[in-house]
C-alpha atoms as a PDB file:
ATOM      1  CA  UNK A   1      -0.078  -5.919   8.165  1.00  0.00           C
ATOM      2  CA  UNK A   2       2.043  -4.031   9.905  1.00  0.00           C
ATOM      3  CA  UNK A   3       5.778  -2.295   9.352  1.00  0.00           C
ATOM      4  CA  UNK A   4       6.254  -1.200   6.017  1.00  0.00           C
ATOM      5  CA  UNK A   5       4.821  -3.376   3.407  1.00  0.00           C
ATOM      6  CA  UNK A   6       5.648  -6.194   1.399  1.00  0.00           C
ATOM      7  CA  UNK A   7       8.297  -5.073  -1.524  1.00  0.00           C
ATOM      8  CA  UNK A   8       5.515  -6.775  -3.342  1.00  0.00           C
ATOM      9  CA  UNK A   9       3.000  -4.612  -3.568  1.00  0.00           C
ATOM     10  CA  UNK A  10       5.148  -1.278  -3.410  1.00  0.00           C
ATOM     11  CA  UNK A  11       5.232  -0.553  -7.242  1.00  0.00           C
ATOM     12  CA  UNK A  12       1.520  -1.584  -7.416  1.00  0.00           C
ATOM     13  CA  UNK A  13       1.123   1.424  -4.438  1.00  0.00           C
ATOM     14  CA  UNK A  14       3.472   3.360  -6.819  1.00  0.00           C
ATOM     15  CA  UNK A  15       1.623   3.393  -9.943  1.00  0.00           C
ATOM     16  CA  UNK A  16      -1.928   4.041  -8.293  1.00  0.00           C
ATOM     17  CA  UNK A  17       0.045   7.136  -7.243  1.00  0.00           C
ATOM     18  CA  UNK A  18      -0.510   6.102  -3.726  1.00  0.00           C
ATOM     19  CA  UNK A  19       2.828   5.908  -2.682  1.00  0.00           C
ATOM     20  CA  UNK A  20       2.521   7.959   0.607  1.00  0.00           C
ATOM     21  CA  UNK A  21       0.423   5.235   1.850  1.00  0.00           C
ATOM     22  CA  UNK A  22       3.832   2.426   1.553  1.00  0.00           C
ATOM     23  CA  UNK A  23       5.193   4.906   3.562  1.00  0.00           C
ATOM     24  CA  UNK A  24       2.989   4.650   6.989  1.00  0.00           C
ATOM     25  CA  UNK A  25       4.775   4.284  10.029  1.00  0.00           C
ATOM     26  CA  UNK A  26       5.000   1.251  11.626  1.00  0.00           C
ATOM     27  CA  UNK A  27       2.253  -0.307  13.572  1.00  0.00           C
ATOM     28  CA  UNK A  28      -0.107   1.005  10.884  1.00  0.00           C
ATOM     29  CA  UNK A  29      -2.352  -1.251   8.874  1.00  0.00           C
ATOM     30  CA  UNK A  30      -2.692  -1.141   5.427  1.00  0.00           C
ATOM     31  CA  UNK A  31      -6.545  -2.156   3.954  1.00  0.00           C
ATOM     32  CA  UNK A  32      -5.205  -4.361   1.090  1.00  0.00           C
ATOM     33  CA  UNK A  33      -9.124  -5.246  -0.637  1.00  0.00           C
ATOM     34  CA  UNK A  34      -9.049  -1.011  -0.330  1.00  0.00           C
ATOM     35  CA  UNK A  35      -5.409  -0.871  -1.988  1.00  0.00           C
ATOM     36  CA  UNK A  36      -6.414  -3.415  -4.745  1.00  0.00           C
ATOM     37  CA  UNK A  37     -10.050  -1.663  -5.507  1.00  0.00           C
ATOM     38  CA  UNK A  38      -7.868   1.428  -5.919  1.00  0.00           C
ATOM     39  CA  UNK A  39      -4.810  -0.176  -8.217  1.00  0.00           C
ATOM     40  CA  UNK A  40      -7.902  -1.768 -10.230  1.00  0.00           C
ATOM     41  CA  UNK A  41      -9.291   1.745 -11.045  1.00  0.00           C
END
């Protein structure tokens, strides 16, 4: 993926407290299995 993410997953990356990671510039890929392992936690 890359740009900023999906509006979709942003309050997931929110509430995992990883918000800084929505934030990447773009070009940037975001590891989604990684984001969901985390969110899961």
């Amino acid at each position: 993926m890359s740009g900023p993410p999906s509006p979709l997953i942003e309050n997931y990356l929110r509430g995992a407290v990883f918000w800084h990671v929505a934030n990447i510039g773009q070009g940037c890929k975001l590891d989604l299995k990684l984001i969901n392992a985390f969110v899961e936690k």
